[in-house]
C-alpha atoms as a PDB file:
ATOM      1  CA  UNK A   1       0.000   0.000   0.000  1.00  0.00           C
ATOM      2  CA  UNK A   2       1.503   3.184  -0.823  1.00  0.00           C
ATOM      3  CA  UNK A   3       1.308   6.093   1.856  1.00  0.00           C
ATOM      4  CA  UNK A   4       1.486   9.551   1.488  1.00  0.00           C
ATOM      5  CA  UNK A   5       1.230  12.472   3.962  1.00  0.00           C
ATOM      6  CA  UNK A   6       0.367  16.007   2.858  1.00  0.00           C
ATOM      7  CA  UNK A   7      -0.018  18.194   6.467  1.00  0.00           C
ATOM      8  CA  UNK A   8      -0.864  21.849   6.112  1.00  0.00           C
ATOM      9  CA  UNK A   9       2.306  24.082   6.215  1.00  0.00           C
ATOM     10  CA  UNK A  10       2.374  26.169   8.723  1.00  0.00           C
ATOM     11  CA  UNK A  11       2.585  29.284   6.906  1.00  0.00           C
ATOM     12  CA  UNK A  12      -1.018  28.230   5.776  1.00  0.00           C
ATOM     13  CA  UNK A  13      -2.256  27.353   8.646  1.00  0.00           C
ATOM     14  CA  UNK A  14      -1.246  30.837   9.957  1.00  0.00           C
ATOM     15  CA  UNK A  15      -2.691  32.436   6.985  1.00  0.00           C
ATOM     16  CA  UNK A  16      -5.922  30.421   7.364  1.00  0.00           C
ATOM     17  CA  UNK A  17      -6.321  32.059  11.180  1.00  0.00           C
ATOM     18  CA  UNK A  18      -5.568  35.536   9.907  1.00  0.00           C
ATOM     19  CA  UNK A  19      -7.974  35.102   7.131  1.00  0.00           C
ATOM     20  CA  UNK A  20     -11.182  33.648   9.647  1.00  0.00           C
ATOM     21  CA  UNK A  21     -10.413  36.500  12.277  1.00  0.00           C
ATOM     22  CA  UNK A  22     -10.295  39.308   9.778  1.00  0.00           C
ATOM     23  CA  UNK A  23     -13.705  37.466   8.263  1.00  0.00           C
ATOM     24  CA  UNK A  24     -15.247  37.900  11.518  1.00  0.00           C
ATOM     25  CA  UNK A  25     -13.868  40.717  12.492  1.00  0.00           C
ATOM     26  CA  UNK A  26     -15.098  42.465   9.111  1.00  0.00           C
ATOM     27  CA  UNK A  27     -18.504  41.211   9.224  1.00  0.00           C
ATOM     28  CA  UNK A  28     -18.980  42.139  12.869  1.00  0.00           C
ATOM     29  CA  UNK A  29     -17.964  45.868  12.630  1.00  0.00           C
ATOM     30  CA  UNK A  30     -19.595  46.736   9.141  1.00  0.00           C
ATOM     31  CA  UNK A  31     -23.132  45.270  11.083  1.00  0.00           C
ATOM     32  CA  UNK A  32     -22.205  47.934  13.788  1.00  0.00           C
ATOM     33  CA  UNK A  33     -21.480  50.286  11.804  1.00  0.00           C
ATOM     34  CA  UNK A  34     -24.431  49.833   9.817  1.00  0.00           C
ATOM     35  CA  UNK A  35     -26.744  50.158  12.484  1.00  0.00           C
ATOM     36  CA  UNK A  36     -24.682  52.369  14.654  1.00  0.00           C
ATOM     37  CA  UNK A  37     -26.800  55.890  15.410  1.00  0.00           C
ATOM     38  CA  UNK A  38     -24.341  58.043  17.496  1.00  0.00           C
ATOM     39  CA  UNK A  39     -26.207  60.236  20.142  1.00  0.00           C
ATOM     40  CA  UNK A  40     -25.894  64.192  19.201  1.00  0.00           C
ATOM     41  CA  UNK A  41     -22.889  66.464  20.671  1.00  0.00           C
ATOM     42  CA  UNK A  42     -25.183  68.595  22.456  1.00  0.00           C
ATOM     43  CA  UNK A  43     -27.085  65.741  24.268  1.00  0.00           C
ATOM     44  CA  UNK A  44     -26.930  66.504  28.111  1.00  0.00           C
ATOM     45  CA  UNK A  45     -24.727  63.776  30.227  1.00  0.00           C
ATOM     46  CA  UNK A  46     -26.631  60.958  31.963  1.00  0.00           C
ATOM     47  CA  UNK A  47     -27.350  61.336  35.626  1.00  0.00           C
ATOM     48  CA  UNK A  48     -25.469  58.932  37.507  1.00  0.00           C
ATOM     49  CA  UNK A  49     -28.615  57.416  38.529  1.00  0.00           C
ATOM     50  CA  UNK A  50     -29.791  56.869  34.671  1.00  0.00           C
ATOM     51  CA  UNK A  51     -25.846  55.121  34.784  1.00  0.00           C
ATOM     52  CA  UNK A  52     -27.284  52.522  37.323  1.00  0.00           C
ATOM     53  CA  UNK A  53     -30.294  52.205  36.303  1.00  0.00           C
ATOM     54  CA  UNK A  54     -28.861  50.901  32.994  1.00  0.00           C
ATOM     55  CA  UNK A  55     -26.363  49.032  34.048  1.00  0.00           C
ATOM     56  CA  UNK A  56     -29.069  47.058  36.511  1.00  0.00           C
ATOM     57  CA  UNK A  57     -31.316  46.864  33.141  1.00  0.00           C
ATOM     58  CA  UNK A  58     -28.167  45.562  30.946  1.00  0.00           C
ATOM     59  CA  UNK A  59     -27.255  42.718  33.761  1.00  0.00           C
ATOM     60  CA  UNK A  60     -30.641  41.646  33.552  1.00  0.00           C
ATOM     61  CA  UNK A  61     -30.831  41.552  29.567  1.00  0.00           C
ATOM     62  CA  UNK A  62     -27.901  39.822  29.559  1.00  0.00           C
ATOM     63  CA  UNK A  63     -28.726  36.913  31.992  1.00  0.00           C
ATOM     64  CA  UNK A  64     -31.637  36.632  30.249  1.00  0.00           C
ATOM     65  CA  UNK A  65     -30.028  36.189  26.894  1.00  0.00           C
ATOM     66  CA  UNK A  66     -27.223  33.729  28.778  1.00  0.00           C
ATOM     67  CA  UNK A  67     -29.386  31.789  30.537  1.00  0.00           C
ATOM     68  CA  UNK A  68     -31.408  31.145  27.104  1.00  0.00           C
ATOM     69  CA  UNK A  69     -27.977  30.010  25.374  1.00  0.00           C
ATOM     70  CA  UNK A  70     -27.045  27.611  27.679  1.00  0.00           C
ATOM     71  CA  UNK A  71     -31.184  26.312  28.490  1.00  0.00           C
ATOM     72  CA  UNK A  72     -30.813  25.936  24.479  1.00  0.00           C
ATOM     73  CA  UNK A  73     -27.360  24.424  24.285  1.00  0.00           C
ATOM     74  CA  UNK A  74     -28.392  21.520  26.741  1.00  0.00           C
ATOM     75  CA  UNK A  75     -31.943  21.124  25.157  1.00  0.00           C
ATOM     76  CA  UNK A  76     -30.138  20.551  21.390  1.00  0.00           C
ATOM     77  CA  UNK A  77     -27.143  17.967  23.002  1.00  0.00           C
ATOM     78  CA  UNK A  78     -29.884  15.909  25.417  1.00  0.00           C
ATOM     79  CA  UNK A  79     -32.757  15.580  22.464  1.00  0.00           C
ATOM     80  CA  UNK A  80     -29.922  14.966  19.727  1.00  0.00           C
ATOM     81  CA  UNK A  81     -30.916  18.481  17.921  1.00  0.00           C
ATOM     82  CA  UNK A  82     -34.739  17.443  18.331  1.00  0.00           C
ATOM     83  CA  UNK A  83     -34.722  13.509  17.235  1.00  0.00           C
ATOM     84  CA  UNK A  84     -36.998  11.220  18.356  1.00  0.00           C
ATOM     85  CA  UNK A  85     -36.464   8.133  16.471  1.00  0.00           C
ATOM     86  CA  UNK A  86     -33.288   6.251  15.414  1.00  0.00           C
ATOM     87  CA  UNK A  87     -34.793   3.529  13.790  1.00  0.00           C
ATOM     88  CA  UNK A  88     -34.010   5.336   9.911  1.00  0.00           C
ATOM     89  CA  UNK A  89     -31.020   7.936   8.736  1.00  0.00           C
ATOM     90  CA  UNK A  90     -30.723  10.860  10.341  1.00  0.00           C
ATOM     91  CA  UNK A  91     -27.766  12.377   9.890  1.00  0.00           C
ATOM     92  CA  UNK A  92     -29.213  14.773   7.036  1.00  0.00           C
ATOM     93  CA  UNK A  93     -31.704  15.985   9.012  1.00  0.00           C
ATOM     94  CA  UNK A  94     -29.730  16.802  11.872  1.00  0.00           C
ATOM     95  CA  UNK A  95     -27.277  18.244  10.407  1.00  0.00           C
ATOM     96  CA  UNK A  96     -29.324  21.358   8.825  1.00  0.00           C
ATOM     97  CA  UNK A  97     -30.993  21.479  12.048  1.00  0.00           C
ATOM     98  CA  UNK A  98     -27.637  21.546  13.801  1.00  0.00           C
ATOM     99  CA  UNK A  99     -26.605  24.605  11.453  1.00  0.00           C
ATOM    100  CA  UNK A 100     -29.883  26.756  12.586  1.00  0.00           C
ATOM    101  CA  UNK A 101     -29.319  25.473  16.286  1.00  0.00           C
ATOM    102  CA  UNK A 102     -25.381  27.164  16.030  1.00  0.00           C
ATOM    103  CA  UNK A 103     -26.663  30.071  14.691  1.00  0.00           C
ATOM    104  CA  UNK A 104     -29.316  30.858  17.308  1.00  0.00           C
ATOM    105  CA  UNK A 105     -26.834  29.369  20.499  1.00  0.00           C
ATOM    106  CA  UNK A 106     -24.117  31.508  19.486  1.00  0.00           C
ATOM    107  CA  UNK A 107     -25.991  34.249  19.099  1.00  0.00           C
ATOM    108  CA  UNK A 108     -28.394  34.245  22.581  1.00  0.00           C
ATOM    109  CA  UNK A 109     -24.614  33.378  24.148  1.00  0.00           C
ATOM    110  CA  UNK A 110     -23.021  36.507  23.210  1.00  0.00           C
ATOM    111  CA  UNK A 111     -25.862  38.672  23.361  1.00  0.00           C
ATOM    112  CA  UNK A 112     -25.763  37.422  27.346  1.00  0.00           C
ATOM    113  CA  UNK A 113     -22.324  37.494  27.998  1.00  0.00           C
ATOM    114  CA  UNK A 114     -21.907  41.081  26.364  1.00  0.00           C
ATOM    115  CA  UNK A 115     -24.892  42.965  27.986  1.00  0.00           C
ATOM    116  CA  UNK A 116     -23.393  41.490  31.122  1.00  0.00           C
ATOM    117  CA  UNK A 117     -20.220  43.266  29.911  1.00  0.00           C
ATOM    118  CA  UNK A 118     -21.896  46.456  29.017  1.00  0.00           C
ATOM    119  CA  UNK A 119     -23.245  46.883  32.550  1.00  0.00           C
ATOM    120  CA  UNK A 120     -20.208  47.208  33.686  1.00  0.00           C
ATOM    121  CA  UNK A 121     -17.858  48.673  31.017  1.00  0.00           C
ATOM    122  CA  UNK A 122     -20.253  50.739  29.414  1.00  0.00           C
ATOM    123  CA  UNK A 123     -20.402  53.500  32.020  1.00  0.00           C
ATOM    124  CA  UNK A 124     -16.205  53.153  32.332  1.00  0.00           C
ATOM    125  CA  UNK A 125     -16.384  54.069  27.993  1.00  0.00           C
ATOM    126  CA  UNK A 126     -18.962  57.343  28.205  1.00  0.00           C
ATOM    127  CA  UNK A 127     -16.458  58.392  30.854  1.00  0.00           C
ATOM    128  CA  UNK A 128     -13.924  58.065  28.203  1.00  0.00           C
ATOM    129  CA  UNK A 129     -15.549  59.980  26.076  1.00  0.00           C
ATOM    130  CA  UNK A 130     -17.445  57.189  23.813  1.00  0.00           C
ATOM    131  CA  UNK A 131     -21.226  58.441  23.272  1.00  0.00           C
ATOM    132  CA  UNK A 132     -23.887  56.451  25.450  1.00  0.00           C
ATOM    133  CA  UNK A 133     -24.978  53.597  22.204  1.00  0.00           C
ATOM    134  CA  UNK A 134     -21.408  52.928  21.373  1.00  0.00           C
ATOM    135  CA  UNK A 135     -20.086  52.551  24.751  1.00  0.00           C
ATOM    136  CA  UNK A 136     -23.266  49.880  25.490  1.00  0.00           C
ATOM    137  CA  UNK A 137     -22.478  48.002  22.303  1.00  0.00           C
ATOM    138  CA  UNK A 138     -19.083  48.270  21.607  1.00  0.00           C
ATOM    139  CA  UNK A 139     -19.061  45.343  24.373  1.00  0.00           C
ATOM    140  CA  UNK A 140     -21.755  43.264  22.924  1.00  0.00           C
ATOM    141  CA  UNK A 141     -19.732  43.525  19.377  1.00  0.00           C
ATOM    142  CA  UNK A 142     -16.337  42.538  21.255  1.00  0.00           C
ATOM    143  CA  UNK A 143     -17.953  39.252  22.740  1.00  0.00           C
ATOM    144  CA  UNK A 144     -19.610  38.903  19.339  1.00  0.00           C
ATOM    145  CA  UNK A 145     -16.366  38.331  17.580  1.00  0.00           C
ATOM    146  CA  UNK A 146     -15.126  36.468  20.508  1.00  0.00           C
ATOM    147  CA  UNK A 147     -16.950  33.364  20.729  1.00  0.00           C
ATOM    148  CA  UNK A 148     -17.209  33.495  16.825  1.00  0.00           C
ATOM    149  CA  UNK A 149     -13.290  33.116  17.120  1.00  0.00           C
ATOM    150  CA  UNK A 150     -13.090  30.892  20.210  1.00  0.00           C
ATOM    151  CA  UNK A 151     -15.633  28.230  18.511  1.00  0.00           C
ATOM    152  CA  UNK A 152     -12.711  27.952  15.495  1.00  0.00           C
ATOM    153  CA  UNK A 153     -10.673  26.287  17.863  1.00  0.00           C
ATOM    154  CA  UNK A 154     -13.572  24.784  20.544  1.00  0.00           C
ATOM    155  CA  UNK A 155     -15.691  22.503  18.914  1.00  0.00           C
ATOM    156  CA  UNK A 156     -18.959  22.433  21.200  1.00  0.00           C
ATOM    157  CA  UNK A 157     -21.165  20.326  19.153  1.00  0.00           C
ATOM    158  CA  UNK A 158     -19.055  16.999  19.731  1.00  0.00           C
ATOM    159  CA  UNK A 159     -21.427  15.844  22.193  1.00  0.00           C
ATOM    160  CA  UNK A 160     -24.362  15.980  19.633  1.00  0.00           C
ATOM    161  CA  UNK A 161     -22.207  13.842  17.400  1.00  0.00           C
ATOM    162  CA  UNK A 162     -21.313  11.708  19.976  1.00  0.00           C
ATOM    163  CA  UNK A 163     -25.077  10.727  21.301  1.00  0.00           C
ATOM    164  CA  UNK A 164     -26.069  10.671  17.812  1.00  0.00           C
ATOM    165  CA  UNK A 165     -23.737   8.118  16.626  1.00  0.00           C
ATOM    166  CA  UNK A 166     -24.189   6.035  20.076  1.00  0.00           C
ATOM    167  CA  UNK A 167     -28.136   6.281  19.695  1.00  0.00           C
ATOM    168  CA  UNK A 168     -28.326   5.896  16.119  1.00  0.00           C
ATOM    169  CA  UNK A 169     -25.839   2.171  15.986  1.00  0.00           C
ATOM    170  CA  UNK A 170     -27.821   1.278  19.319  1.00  0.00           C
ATOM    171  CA  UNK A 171     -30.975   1.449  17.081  1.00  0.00           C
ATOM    172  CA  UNK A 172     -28.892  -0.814  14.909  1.00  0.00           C
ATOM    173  CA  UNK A 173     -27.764  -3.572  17.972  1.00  0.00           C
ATOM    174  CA  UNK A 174     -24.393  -2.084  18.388  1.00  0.00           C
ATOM    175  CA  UNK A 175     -24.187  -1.553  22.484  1.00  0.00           C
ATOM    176  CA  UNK A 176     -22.061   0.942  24.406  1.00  0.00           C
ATOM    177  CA  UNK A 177     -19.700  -1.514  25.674  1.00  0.00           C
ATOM    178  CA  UNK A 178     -19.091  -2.363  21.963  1.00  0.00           C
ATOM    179  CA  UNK A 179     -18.690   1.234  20.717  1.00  0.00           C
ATOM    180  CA  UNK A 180     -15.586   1.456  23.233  1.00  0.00           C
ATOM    181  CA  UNK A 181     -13.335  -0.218  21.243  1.00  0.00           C
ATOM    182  CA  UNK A 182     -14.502   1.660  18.195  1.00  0.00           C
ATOM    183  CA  UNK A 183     -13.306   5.005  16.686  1.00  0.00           C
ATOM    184  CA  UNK A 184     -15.839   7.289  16.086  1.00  0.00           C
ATOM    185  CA  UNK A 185     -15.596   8.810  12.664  1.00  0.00           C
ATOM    186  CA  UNK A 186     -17.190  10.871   9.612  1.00  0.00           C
ATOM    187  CA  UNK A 187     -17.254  10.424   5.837  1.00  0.00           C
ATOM    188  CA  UNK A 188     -17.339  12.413   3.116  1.00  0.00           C
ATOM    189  CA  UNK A 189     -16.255  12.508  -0.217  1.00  0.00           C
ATOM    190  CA  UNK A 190     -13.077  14.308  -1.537  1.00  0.00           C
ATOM    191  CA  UNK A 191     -14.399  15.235  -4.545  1.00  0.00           C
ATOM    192  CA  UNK A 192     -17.871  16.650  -3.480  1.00  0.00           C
ATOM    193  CA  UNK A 193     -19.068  20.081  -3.712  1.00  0.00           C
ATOM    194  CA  UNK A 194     -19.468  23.338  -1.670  1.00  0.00           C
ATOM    195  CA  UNK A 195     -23.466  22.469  -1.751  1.00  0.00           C
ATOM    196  CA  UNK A 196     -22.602  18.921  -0.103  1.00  0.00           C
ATOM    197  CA  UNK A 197     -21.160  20.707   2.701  1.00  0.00           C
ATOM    198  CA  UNK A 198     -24.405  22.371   3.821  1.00  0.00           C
ATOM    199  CA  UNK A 199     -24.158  22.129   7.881  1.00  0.00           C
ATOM    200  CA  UNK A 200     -21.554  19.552   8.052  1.00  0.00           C
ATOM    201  CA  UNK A 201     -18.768  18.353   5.796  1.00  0.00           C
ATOM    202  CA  UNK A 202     -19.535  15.107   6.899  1.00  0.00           C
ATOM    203  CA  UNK A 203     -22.023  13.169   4.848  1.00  0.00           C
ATOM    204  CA  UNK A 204     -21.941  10.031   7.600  1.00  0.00           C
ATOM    205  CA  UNK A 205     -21.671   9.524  11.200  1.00  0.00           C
ATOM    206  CA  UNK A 206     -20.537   6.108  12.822  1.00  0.00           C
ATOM    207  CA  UNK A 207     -17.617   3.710  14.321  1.00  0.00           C
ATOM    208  CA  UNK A 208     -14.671   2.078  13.043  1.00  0.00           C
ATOM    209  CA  UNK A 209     -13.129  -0.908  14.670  1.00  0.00           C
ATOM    210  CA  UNK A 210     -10.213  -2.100  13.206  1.00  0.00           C
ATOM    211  CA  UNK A 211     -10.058  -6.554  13.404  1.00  0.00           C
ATOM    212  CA  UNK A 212      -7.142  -8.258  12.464  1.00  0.00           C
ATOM    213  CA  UNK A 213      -8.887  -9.233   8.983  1.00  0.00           C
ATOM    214  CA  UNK A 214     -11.435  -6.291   8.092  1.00  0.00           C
ATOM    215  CA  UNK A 215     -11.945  -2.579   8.869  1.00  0.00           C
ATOM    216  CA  UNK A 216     -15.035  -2.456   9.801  1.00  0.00           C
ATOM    217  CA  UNK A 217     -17.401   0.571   9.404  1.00  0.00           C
ATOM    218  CA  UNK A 218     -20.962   1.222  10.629  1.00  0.00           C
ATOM    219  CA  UNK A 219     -22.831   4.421  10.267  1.00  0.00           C
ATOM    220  CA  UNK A 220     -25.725   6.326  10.015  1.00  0.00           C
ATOM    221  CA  UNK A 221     -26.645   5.343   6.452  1.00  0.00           C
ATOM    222  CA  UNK A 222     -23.534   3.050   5.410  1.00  0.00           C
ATOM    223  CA  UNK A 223     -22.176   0.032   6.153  1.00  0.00           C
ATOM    224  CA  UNK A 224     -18.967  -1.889   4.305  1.00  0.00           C
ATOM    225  CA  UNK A 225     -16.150  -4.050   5.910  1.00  0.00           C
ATOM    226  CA  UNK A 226     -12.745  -3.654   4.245  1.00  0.00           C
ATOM    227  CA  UNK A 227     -10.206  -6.269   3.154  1.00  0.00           C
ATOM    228  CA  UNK A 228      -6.055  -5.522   3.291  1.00  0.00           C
ATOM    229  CA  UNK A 229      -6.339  -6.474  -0.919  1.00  0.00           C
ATOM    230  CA  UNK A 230      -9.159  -3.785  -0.807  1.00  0.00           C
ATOM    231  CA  UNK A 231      -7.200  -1.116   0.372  1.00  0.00           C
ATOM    232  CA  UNK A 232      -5.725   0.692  -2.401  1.00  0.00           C
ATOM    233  CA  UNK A 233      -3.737   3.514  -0.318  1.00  0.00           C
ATOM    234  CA  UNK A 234      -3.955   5.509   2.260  1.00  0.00           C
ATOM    235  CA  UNK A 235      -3.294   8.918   1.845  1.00  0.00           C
ATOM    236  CA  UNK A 236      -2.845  12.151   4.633  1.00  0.00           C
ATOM    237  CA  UNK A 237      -4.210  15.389   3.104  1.00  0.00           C
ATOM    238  CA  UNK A 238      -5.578  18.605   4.573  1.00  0.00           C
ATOM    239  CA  UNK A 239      -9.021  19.748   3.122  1.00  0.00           C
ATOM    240  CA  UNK A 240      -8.416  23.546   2.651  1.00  0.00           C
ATOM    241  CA  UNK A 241     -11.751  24.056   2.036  1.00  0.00           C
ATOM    242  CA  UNK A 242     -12.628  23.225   5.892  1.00  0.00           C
ATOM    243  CA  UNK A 243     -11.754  25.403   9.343  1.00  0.00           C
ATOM    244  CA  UNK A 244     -10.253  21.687  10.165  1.00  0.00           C
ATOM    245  CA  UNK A 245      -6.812  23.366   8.628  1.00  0.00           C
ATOM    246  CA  UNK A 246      -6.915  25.650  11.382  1.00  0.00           C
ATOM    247  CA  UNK A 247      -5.870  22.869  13.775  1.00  0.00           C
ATOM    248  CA  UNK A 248      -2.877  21.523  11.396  1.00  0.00           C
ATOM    249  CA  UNK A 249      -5.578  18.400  10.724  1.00  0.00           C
ATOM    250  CA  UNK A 250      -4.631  16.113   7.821  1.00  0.00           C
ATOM    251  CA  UNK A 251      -6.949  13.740   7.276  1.00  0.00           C
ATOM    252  CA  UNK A 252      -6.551  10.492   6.652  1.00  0.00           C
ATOM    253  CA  UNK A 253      -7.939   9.313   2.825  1.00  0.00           C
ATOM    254  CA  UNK A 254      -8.671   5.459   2.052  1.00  0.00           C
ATOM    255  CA  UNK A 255      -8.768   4.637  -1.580  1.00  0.00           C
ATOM    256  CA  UNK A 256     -11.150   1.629  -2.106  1.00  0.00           C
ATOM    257  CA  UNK A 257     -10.799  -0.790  -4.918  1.00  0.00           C
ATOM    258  CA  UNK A 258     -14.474  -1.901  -5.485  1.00  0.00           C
ATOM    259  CA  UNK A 259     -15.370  -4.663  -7.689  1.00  0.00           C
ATOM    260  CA  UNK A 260     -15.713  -3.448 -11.034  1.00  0.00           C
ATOM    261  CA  UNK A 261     -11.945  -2.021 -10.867  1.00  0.00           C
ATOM    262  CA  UNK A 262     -12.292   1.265 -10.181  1.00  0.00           C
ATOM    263  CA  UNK A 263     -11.307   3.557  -6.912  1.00  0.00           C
ATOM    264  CA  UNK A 264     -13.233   5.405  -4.475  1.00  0.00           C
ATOM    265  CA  UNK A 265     -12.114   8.140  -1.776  1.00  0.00           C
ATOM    266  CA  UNK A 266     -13.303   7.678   1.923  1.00  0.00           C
ATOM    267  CA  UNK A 267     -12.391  10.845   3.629  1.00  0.00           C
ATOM    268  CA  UNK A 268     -12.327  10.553   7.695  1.00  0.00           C
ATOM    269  CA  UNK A 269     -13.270  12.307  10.428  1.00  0.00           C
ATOM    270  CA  UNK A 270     -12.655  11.875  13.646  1.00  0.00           C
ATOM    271  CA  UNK A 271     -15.573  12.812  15.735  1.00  0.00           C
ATOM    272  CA  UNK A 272     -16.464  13.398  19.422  1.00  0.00           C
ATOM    273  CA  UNK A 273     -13.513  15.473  20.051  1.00  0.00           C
ATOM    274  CA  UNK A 274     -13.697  19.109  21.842  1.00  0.00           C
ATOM    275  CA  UNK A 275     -10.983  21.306  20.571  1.00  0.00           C
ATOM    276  CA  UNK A 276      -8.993  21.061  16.988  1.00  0.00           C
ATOM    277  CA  UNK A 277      -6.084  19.840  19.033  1.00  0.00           C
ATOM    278  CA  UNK A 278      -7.659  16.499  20.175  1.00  0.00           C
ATOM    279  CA  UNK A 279      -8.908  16.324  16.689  1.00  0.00           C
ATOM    280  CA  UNK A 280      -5.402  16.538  15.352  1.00  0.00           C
ATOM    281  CA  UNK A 281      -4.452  13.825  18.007  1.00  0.00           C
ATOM    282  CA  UNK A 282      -7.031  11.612  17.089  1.00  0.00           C
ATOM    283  CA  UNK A 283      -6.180  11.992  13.840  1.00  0.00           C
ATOM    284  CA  UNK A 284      -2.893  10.879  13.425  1.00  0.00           C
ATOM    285  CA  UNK A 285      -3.957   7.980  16.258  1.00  0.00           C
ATOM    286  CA  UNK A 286      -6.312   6.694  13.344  1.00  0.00           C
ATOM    287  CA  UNK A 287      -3.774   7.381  10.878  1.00  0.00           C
ATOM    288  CA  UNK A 288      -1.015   5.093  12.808  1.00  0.00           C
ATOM    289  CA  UNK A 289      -3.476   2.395  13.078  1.00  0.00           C
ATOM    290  CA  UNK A 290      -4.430   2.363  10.131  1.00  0.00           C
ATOM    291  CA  UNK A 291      -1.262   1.908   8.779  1.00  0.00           C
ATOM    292  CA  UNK A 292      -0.458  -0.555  11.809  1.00  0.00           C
ATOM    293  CA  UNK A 293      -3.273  -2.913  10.653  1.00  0.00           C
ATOM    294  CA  UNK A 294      -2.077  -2.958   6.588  1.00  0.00           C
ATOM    295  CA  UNK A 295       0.932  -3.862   7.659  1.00  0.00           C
ATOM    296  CA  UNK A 296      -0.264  -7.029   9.618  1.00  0.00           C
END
């Protein structure tokens, strides 16, 4: 079996970071700007009772907002992003769900965390000289861009993928104490489009155990076991096309002989994992037994 390994540079991993941040940042401050209405010059100066008053109003806006996040957060990992039944695929329907679910979590957490942070830096900014609105959302913008930037790096939806692969191969006999000796994984295909990527790159979810005479796979939708003679090559390459370069993540490529002759691509994914770092780990784990196995 031939072996290749084609890691992300660093310079482009680098690159990649400046690129999302700058993204973020961008898209963040032309929304403030946007809807940024700065008070008049001659508007009198806020009592320092109004100050309180706000500030009181802000820490409650914000709990509000934060306690929603997190009530949400737990309600989309404990009900597998809303589904019910395992006994048929769902991995395409949970992963558009999962999209909206990001979109509205994110968003309720940073609205909480910056009121929270206006209430108590906003008066500090008007006594700088910032105008009432900007010093109030100034912080909501900052905390805005900063969760956007921490979730590149903290991946908080591994627990969904984790129940719903355990809940889904349950529905399909596979136990717990089975799953333990399993690798949990992802598939897609190398050589799909941008429209294919809606909500997840990953077009499976499942387990990988790796016997002495098969890799075996079971997932979501698929299911295939895999001989030595079947393995073409297995190849290391970074998809540029995903934040997964951010974390220096080359993913590990199995080219399939099927029966009619020709080749097919199995792109993995390891799965369950909470920061790009453990990712990477697992990774290159999968990658070394992989290898390990083909080698007998």
């Amino acid at each position: 079996m031939e072996a290749t390994d084609q890691r992300p540079s660093k310079p482009r991993i680098v690159l990649t970071w400046l690129l999302m941040v700058a993204a973020i940042v961008f898209f963040v401050v032309m929304a403030f700007w946007w809807n940024h209405r700065p008070a008049p010059a001659e508007a009198p100066a806020e009592a320092p009772a109004g100050v309180i008053v706000h500030s009181v109003f802000y820490l409650f806006v914000g709990g509000f907002f934060l306690v929603a996040g997190v009530m949400s957060y737990l309600a989309v990992i404990f009900t597998g992003c809303f589904t019910f039944s395992y006994h048929q695929p769902v991995w395409d329907s949970v992963k558009t769900r999962k999209f909206i679910a990001n979109i509205i979590v994110t968003v309720l957490l940073a609205l909480g965390t910056g009121f929270m942070l206006a209430a108590v830096l906003g008066p500090a900014l008007t006594l700088l000289g910032l105008d009432a609105g900007t010093a109030n959302m100034l912080p909501v913008m900052l905390m805005v861009v900063g969760i956007q930037i921490v979730q590149l790096w903290v991946l908080i939806w591994s627990p969904l993928e984790k129940r719903i692969i355990t809940k889904r191969l349950a529905a399909l006999g596979i136990t717990p104490a089975q799953l333990q000796s399993a690798a949990l994984v992802g598939l897609s295909n190398p050589a799909s489009g941008m429209a294919k990527r809606f909500g997840a790159i990953e077009e499976d979810l499942g387990a990988l155990w790796i016997e002495p005479g098969l890799l075996m796979y079971r997932g979501d939708r698929e299911q295939f076991d895999l001989t030595r003679e079947q393995l073409a090559q297995m190849e290391r390459k970074a998809d540029h096309r995903s934040t997964s370069v951010l974390g220096g993540i080359a993913h590990v490529l199995l080219h399939v002989r099927l029966p009619d002759g020709s080749i097919r691509q199995i792109r993995l994914h390891t799965e369950g994992q909470w920061t790009m770092g453990r990712k990477r780990k697992a990774m290159d784990a999968l990658a070394e037994a992989i290898a390990g196995w083909q080698g007998g």
